[in-house]
Protein backbone atom coordinates (compact mmCIF):
# COMPACT_ATOMS: atom_id res chain seq x y z
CA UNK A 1 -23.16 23.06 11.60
CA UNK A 2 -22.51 20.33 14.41
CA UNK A 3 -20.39 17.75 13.93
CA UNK A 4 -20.92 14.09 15.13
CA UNK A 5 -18.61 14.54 17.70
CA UNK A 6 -20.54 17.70 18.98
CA UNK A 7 -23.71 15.91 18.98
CA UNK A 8 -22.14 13.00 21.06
CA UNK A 9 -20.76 15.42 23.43
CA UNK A 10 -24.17 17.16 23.88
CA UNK A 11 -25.92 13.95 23.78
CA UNK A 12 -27.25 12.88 27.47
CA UNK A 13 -25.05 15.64 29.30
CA UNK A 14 -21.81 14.11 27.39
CA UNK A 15 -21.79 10.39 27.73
CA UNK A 16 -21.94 9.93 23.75
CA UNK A 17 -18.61 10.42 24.36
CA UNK A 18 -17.68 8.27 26.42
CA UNK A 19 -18.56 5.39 23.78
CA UNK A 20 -16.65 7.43 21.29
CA UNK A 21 -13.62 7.77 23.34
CA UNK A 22 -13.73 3.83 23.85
CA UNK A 23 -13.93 3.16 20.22
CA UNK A 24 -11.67 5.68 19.30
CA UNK A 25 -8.82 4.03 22.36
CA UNK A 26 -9.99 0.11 21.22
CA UNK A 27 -8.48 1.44 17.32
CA UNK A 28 -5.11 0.09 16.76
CA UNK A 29 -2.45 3.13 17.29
CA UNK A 30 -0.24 2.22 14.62
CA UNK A 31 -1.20 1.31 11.37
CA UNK A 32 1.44 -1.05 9.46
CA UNK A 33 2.60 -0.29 6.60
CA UNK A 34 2.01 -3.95 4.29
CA UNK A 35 5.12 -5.18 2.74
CA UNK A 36 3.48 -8.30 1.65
CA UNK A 37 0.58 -9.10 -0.15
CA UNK A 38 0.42 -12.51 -0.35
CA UNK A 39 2.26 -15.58 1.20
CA UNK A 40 3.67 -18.81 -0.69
CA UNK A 41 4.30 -21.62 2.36
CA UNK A 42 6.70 -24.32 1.28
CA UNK A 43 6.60 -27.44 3.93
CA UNK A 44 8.99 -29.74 4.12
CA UNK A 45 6.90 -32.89 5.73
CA UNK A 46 9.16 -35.02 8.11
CA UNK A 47 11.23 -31.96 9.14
CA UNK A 48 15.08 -31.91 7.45
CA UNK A 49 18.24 -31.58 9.30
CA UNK A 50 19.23 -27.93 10.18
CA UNK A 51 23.03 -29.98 10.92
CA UNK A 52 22.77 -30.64 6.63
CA UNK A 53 21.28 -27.50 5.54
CA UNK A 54 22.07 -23.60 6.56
CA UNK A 55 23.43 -24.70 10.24
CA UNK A 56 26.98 -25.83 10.23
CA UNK A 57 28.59 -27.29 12.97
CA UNK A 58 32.06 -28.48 12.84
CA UNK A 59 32.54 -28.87 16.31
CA UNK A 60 30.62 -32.20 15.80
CA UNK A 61 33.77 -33.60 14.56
CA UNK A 62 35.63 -32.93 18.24
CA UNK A 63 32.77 -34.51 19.85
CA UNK A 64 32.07 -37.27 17.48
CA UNK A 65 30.39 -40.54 19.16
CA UNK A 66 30.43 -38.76 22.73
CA UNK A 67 26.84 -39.18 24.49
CA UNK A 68 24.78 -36.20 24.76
CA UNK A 69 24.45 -34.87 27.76
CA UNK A 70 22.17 -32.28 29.55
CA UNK A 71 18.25 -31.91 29.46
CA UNK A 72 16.84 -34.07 26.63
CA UNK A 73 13.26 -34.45 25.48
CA UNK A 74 13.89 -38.04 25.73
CA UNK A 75 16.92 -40.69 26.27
CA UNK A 76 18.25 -41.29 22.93
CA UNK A 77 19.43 -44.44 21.28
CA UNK A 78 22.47 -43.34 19.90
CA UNK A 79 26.19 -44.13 19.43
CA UNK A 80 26.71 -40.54 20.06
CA UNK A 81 27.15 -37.20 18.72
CA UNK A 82 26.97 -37.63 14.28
CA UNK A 83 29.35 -34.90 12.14
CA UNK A 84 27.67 -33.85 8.53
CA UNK A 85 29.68 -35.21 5.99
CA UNK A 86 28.24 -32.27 3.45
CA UNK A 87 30.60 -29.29 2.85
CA UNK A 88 29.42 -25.49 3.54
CA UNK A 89 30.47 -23.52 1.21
CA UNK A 90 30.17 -19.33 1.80
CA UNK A 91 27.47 -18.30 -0.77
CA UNK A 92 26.79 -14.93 -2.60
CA UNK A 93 28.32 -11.74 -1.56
CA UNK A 94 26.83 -12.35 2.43
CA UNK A 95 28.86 -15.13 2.90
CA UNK A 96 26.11 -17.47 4.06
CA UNK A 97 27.52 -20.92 4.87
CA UNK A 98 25.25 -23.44 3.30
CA UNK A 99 25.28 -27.09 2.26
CA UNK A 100 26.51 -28.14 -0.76
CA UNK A 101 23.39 -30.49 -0.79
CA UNK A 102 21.21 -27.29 -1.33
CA UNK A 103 23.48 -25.38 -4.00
CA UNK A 104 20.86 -23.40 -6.04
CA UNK A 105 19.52 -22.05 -2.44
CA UNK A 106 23.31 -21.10 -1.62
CA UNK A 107 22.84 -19.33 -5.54
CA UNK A 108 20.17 -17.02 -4.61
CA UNK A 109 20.98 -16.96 -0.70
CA UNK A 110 21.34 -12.85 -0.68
CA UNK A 111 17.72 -12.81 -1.47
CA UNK A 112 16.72 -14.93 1.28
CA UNK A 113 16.89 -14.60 5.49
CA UNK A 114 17.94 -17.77 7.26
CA UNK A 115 16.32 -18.05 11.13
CA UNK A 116 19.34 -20.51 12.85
CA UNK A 117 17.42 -19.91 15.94
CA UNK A 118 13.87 -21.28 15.57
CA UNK A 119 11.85 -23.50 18.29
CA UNK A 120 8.98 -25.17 18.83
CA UNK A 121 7.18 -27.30 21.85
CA UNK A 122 7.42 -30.48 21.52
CA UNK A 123 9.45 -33.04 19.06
CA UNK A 124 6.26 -35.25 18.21
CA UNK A 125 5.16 -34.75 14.27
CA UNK A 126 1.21 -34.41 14.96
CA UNK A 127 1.84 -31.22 17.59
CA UNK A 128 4.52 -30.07 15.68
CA UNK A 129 2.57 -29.92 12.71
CA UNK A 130 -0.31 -28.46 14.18
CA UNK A 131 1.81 -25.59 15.70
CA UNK A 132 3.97 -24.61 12.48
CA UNK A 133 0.34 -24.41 11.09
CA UNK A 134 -1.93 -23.68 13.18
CA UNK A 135 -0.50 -21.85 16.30
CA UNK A 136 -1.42 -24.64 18.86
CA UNK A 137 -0.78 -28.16 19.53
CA UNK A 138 -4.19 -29.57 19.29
CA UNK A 139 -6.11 -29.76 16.32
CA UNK A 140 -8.77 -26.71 17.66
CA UNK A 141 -7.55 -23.62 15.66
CA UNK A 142 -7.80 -22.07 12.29
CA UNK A 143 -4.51 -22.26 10.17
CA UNK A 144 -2.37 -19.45 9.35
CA UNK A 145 -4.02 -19.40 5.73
CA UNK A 146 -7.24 -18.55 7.25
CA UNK A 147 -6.37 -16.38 9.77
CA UNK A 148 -4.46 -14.20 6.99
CA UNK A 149 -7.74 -14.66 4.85
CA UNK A 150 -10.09 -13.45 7.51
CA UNK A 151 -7.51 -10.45 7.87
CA UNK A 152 -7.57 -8.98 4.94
CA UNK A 153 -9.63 -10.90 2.70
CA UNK A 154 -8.74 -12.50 -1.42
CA UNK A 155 -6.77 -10.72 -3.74
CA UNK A 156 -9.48 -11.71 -6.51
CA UNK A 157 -13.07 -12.77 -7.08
CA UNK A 158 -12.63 -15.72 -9.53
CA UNK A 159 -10.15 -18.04 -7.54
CA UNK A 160 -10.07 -19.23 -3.77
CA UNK A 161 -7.62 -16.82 -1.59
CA UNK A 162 -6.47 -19.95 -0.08
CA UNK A 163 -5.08 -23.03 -2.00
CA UNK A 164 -3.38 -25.75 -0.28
CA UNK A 165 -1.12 -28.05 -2.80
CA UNK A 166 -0.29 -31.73 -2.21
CA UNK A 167 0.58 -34.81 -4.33
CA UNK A 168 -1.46 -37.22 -2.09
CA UNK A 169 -4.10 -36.85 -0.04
CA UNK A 170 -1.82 -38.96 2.78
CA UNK A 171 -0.50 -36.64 5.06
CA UNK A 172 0.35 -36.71 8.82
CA UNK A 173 -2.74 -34.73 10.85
CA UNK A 174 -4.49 -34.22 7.22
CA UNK A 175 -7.28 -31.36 6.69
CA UNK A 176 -6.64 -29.85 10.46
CA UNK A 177 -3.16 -28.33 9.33
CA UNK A 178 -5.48 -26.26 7.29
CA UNK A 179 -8.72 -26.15 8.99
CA UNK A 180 -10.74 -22.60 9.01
CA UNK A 181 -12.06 -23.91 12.68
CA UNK A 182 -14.28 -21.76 14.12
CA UNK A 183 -13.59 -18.90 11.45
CA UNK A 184 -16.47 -18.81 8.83
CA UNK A 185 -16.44 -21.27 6.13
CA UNK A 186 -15.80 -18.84 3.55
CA UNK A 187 -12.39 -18.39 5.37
CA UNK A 188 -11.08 -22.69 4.78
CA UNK A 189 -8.77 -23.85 2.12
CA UNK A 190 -9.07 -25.17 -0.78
CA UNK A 191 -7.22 -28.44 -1.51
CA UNK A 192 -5.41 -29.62 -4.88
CA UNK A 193 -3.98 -33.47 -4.98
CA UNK A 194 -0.95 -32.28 -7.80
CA UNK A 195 -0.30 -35.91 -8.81
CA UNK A 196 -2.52 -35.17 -11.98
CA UNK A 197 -2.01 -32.09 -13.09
CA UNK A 198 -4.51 -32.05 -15.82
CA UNK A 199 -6.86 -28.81 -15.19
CA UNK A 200 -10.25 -30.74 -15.06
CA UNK A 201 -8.17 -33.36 -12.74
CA UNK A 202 -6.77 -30.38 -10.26
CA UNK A 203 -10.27 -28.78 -10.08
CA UNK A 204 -13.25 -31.04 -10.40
CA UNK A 205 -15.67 -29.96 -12.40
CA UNK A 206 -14.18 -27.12 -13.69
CA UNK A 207 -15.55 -27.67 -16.83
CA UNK A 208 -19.37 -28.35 -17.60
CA UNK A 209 -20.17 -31.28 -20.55
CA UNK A 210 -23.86 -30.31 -21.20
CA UNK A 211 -25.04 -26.55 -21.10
CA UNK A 212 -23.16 -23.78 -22.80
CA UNK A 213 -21.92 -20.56 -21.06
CA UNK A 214 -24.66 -18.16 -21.96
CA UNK A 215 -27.05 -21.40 -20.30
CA UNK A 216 -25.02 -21.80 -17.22
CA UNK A 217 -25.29 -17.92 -16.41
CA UNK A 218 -29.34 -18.26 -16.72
CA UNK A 219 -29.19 -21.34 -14.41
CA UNK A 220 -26.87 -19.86 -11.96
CA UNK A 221 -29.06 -16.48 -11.63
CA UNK A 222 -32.46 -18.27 -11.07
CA UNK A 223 -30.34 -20.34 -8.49
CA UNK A 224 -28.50 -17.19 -7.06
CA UNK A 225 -32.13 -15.79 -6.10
CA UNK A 226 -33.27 -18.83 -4.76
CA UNK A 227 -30.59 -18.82 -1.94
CA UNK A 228 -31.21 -15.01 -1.33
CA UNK A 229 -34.91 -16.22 -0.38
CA UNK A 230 -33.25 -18.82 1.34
CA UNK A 231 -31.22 -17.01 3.17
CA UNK A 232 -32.94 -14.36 3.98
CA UNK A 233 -35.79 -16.45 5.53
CA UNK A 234 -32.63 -18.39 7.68
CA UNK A 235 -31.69 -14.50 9.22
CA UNK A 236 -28.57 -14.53 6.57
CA UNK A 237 -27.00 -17.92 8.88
CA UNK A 238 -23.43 -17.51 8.46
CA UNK A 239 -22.59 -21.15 7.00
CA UNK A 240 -25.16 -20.63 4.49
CA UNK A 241 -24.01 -17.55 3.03
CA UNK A 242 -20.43 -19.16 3.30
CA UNK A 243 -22.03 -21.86 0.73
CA UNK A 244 -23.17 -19.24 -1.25
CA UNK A 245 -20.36 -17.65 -1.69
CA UNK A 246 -18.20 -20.80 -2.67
CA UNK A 247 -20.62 -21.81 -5.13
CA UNK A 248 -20.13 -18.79 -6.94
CA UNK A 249 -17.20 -18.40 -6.49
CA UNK A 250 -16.47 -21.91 -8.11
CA UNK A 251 -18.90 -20.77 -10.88
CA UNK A 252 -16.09 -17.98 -11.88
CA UNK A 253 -13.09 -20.19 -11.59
CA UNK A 254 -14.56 -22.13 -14.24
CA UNK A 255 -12.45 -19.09 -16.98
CA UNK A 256 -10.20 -18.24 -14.24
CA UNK A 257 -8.57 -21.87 -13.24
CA UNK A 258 -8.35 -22.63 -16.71
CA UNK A 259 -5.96 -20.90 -17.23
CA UNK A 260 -4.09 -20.42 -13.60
CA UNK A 261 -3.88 -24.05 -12.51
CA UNK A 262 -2.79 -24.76 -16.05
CA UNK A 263 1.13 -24.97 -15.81
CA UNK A 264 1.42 -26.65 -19.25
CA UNK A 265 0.92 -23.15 -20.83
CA UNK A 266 4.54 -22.22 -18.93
CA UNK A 267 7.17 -22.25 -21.31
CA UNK A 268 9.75 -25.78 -21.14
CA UNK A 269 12.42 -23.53 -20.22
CA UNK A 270 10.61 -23.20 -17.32
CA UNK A 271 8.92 -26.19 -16.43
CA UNK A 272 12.38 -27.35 -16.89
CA UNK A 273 13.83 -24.61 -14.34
CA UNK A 274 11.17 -26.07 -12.00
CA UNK A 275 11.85 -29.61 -12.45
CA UNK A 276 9.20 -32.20 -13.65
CA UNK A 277 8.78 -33.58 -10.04
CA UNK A 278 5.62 -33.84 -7.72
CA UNK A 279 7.04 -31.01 -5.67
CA UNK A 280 8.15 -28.96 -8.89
CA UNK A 281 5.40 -29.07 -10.26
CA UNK A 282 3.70 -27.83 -7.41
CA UNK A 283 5.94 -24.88 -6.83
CA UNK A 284 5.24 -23.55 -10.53
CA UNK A 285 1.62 -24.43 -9.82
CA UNK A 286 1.73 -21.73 -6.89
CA UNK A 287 3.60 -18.98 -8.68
CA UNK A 288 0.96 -18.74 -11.27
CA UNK A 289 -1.61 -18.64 -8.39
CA UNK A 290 0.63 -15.80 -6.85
CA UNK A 291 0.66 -14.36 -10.07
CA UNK A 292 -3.31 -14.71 -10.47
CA UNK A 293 -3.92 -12.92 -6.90
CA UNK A 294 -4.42 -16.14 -4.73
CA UNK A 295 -3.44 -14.73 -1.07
CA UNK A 296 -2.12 -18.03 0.70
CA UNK A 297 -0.73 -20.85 -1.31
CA UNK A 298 0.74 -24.14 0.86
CA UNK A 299 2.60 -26.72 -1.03
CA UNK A 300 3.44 -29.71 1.37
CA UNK A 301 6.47 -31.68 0.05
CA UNK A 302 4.69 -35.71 0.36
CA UNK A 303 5.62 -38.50 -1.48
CA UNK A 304 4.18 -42.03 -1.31
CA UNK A 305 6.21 -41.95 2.10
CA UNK A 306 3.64 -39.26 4.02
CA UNK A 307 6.77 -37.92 5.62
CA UNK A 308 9.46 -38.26 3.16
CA UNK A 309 11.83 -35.78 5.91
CA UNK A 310 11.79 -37.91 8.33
CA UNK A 311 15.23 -39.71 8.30
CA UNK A 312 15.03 -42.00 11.16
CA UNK A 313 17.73 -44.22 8.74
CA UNK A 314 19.85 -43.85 6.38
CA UNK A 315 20.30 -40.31 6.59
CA UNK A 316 22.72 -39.73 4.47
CA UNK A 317 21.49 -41.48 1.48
CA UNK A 318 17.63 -40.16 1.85
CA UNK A 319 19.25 -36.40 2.48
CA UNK A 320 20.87 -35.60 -1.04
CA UNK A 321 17.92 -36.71 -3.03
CA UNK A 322 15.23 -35.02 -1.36
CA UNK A 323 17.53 -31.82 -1.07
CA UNK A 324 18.17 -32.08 -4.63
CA UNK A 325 14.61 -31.80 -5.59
CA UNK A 326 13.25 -29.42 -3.24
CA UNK A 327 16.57 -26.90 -3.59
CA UNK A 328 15.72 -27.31 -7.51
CA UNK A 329 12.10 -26.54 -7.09
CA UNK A 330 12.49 -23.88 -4.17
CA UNK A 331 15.03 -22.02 -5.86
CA UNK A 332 13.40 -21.84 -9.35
CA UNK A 333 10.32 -20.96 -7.69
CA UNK A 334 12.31 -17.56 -5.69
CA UNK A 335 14.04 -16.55 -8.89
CA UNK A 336 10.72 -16.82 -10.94
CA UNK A 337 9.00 -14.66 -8.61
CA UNK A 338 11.84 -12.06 -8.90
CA UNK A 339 12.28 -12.20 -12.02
CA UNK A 340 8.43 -11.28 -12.71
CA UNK A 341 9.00 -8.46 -10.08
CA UNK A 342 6.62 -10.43 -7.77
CA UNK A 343 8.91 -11.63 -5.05
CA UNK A 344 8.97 -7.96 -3.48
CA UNK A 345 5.27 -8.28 -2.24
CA UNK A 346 5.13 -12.23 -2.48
CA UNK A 347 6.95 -14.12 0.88
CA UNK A 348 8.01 -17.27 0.71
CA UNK A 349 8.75 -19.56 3.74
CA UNK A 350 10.37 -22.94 3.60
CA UNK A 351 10.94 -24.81 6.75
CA UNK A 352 10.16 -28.04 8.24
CA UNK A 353 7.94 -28.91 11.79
CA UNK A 354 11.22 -29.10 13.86
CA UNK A 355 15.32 -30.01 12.94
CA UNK A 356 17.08 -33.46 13.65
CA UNK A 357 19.05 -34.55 16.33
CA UNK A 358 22.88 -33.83 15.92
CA UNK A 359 23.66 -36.91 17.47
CA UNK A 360 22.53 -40.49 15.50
CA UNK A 361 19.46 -42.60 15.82
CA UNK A 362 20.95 -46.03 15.85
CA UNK A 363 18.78 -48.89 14.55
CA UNK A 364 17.65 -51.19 17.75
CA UNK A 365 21.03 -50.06 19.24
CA UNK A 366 22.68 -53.92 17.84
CA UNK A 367 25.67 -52.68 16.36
CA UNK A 368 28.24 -51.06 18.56
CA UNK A 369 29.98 -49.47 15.04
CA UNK A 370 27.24 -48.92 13.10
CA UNK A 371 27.54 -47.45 9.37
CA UNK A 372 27.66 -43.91 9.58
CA UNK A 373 26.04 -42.98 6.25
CA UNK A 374 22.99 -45.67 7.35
CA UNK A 375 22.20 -44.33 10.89
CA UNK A 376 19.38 -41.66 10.93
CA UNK A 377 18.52 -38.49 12.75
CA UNK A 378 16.19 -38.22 15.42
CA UNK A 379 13.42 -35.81 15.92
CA UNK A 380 15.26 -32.26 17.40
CA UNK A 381 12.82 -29.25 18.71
CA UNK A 382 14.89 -27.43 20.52
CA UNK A 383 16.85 -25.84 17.75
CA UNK A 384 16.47 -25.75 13.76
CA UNK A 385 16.85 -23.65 10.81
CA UNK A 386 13.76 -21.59 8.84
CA UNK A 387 14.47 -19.76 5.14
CA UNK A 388 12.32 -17.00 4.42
CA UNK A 389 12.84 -14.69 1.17
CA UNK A 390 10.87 -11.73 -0.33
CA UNK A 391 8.16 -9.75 1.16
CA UNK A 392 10.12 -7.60 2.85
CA UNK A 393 12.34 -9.60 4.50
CA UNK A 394 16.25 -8.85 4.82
CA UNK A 395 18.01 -10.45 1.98
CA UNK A 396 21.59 -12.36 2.72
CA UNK A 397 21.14 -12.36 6.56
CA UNK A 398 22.12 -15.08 8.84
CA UNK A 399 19.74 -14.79 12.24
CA UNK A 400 20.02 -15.97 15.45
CA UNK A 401 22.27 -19.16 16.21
CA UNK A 402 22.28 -22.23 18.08
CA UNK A 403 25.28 -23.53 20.54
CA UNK A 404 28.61 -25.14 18.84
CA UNK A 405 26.87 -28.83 18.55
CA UNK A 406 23.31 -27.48 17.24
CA UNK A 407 21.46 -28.72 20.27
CA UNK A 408 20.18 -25.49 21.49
CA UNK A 409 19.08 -22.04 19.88
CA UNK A 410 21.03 -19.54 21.93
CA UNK A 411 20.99 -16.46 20.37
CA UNK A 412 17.83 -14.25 19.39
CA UNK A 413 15.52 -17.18 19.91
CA UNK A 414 12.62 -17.31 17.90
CA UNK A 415 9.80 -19.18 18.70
CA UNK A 416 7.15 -20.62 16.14
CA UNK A 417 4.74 -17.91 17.65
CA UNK A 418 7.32 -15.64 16.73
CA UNK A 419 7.47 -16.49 13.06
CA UNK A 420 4.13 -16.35 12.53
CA UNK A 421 3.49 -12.45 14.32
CA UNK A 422 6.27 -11.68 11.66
CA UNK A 423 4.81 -12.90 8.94
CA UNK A 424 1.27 -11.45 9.71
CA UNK A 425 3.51 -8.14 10.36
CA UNK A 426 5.00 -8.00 6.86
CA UNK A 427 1.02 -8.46 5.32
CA UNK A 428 0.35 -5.46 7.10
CA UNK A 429 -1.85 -7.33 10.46
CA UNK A 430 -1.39 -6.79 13.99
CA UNK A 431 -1.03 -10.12 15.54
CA UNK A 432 -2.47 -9.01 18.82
CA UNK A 433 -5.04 -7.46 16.72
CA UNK A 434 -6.26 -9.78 14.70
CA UNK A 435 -8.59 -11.51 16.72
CA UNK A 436 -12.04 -13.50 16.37
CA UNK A 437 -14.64 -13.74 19.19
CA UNK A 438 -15.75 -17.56 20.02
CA UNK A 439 -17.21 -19.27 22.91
CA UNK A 440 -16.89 -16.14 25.47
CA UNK A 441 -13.31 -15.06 24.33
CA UNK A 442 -11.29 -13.58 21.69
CA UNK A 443 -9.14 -15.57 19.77
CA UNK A 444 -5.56 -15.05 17.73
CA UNK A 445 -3.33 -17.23 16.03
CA UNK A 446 -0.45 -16.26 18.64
CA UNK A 447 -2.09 -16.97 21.50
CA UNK A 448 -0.81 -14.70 24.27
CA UNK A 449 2.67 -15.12 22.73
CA UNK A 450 4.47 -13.88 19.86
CA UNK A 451 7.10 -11.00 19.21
CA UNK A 452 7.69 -9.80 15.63
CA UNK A 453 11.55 -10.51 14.52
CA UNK A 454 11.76 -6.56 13.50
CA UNK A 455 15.74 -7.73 13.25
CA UNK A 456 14.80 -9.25 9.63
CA UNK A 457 12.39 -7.30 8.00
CA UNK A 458 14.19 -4.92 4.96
C-alpha cells in the first residue's frame, strides 16, 4: 500500500513534496516539555521599591545625600542618594537577604526565584504598564493572558480561562492592560471588581430569579440553534461565534462560579491566613480559580488610590503598610497552593511596572534637610526586583544583580521581554512560535526580542 508521503512524491513528478517538506521544516523542532499549567499574576500597581524589598544596598549609607550622577532618564529633584532604613535579614536555608517589611515572603523564600536584574523602557506608569502586560508600549497588543489563552486554550468548559481581579474599576490604562486586541474575542478577559465579594455581586447574573434549571436548558437550546442559523448564514464570522461561545459559556458558570468565586465556603483558618483585605481576598479568590482550572488569573493590588505603589512621599510610612498586606496575602496565597500540591504546575509572579529611585524625591525641593522618613521615591526603570515561585521555577535563587547603589542591573540582565518568553516557556509555548497573523504580518507577544532565563527554571 502507498503511503501519503509516496503519493506526494509521485504526485506531479515530485513537487507534493516540496509542500510537505515546507510544512514538515515550518514545525517547531523542539517540543517543550510544559512545567506549568496555569499562571496566577500578582501586580503591584504604582511599582514598590526594589531598595525596600529583595535588593539590598548598603552602600547607600557611604553615599548618602551625594547627587546622582551619570545617564538619568530625567534630572531629579533630590537631596541625594536615600539609604533603606528596613533591615535584611538572610531567609530560609538559601540565605536570601530580604526586608524585614516582607517577612512571610523571607518565610517561604526557598520556594520562590528573585530576578534583581529586571528592566523595562521607559519610567512613565501608562508604557510601563502596557509593557509588563502587554509586551509593547502602546495600547495595540493582546495581553499576556490572552496570548497564553490563544496558546493553549482553557483548562475547563464552565469558567472563563482568563479572569482578571480588581477592587475598583479605577486603574491606570484600564481594560488595555488586558485587552485580547486583535486576537478573537473568545481569547479577552474576564473582569471581577472584588470590593463585593458576594457571588451574584462578583458575577452578574449568575443566578436567574424567574425560570428553573430544567426551563433555562429548553430556552438556551432553541436559542443555541438560532445562532447556528445565524451563523452559518454570516460564513461562521469570527466575532459572532466568539459571542456564542461566551454566552454559553456564561450559561455553565451559572453551577460552576457558584461555587469557585465563592471564598466564604474556605475555612476561617484560611480566610484568616489570607487576610480579610481587598487584596486578600483577592488572592484566595484566585487560588480557588487555580484550583477550578482557570488558566490566567491577574489580581491588580488598587485601592481607592489607583496606584497605591507609587510613593512619590512619604515613603517610609506608605511602605510598611502596603508590604504588610500584600506579603500577608502573597505568601498565604504560595503556601496554599503548595500545600494543595498545586504550586508545582501553578506559577505565580509578583512584581511591579518598574522599581524606585535609590536616591529621594524631595517635595518642591523647599527644604534643604528634609525629613527622611517623609521624602518619596521616584519612578526607577533601569533596575528592579521580580519574585516568581512554582511552575517550575528554581526555588531559593537570587538572579542577576544590579550595581552597589541599585541604579543599574548589571549582571544577567533581564528584560521585560525576557520574563515573559520564560514564562510562556515554563507553559510549554515557544515564544517565537506563538504567533497570530494580522494586517500583513505575524504577530508575538515578544516582539523580535526575548530570551528565556533557562538560568531559573528547576
Amino acid at each position: 500500500m502507498l503511503t501519503r508521503r509516496d503519493v506526494l512524491q509521485r504526485l506531479s513528478a515530485g513537487f507534493g513534496a516540496i509542500g510537505l517538506a515546507g510544512m514538515v521544516n515550518a514545525m517547531p523542532k523542539q517540543q517543550i516539555t510544559p512545567r506549568a499549567k496555569r499562571v496566577i499574576f500578582l501586580f503591584m500597581n504604582g511599582a514598590p521599591s526594589h531598595i525596600d524589598t529583595f535588593d539590598p544596598k548598603p552602600a547607600l549609607k557611604k553615599y548618602e545625600g551625594q547627587q546622582p550622577s551619570g545617564k538619568l532618564y530625567k534630572a531629579p529633584q533630590t537631596s541625594g542618594f536615600m539609604s533603606s532604613p528596613l533591615k535584611f535579614e538572610r531567609c530560609g536555608q538559601s540565605g536570601i537577604e530580604v526586608s524585614e517589611s516582607l517577612p512571610r515572603l523571607g518565610s517561604i523564600i526557598d520556594d520562590c526565584c528573585v530576578i534583581r536584574s529586571m528592566h523595562t523602557d521607559v519610567p512613565n506608569h501608562e508604557p510601563a504598564l502596557l509593557m509588563m502586560n502587554t509586551g509593547n508600549i502602546q495600547p495595540i497588543r493582546p495581553s499576556l493572558g490572552s496570548w497564553v489563552l490563544y496558546g493553549l486554550g482553557s483548562e475547563n468548559e464552565n469558567l472563563p480561562g482568563f479572569v482578571v481581579l480588581r477592587p475598583t474599576p479605577n486603574i491606570v490604562v484600564g481594560p488595555a492592560l488586558w485587552s485580547n486586541s486583535f486576537l478573537p474575542a473568545e481569547y479577552q478577559a474576564t473582569g471581577v471588581i472584588t470590593s463585593d465579594m458576594a457571588v451574584d455581586k462578583l458575577v452578574a447574573n449568575v443566578r436567574n430569579p424567574i425560570l428553573s434549571s430544567t426551563q433555562q436548558r429548553r430556552q438556551l437550546d432553541f436559542i443555541q440553534r438560532l445562532n447556528e442559523r445565524h451563523a452559518a448564514l454570516r460564513g461562521h464570522d469570527t466575532a459572532l461565534e466568539a459571542q456564542i461561545k461566551s454566552m454559553e459559556t456564561a450559561a455553565r458558570m451559572q453551577t460552576a462560579a457558584s461555587d469557585a468565586f465563592d471564598i466564604s465556603r474556605e475555612p476561617a483558618k484560611t480566610r484568616e491566613m489570607y487576610g480579610d483585605t481587598p487584596f486578600g481576598r483577592s488572592c484566595l479568590l484566585a487560588r480557588r480559580l487555580a484550583e477550578a482550572g482557570v488558566r490566567y488569573t491577574s489580581v491588580y493590588y488598587t485601592s481607592s488610590n489607583n496606584q497605591p505603589w507609587d510613593t512619590h512621599s512619604d515613603h517610609y510610612k506608605r511602605h510598611p503598610e502596603l508590604c504588610a498586606d500584600s506579603d500577608r496575602a502573597s505568601a498565604a496565597l504560595i503556601s496554599d497552593l503548595k500545600q494543595r500540591g498545586l504550586l508545582e504546575d501553578t506559577l505565580v509572579v509578583w512584581t511591579g511596572e518598574f522599581g524606585r529611585t535609590p536616591y529621594s524625591q524631595d517635595q518642591k525641593g523647599k527644604d534643604k534637610k528634609p525629613d527622611p522618613m517623609k521624602r518619596g521615591r521616584d519612578h526607577h526603570h533601569t533596575t528592579f526586583s521580580t519574585l516568581l515561585a512554582g511552575g517550575g521555577i528554581q526555588g531559593g535563587l537570587a538572579y542577576g544583580s544590579s550595581d552597589e547603589l541599585g541604579m543599574n542591573a548589571v549582571e544577567n540582565k533581564v528584560h521585560v521581554h525576557d520574563l515573559h518568553a520564560t514564562i510562556l516557556h515554563l507553559l510549554g509555548l515557544d515564544h517565537e512560535q506563538l504567533t497570530y497573523r494580522y494586517a500583513g504580518r505575524d504577530f508575538r507577544l515578544t516582539d523580535v526580542y526575548g530570551d528565556v532565563v533557562t538560568d531559573i527554571l528547576a
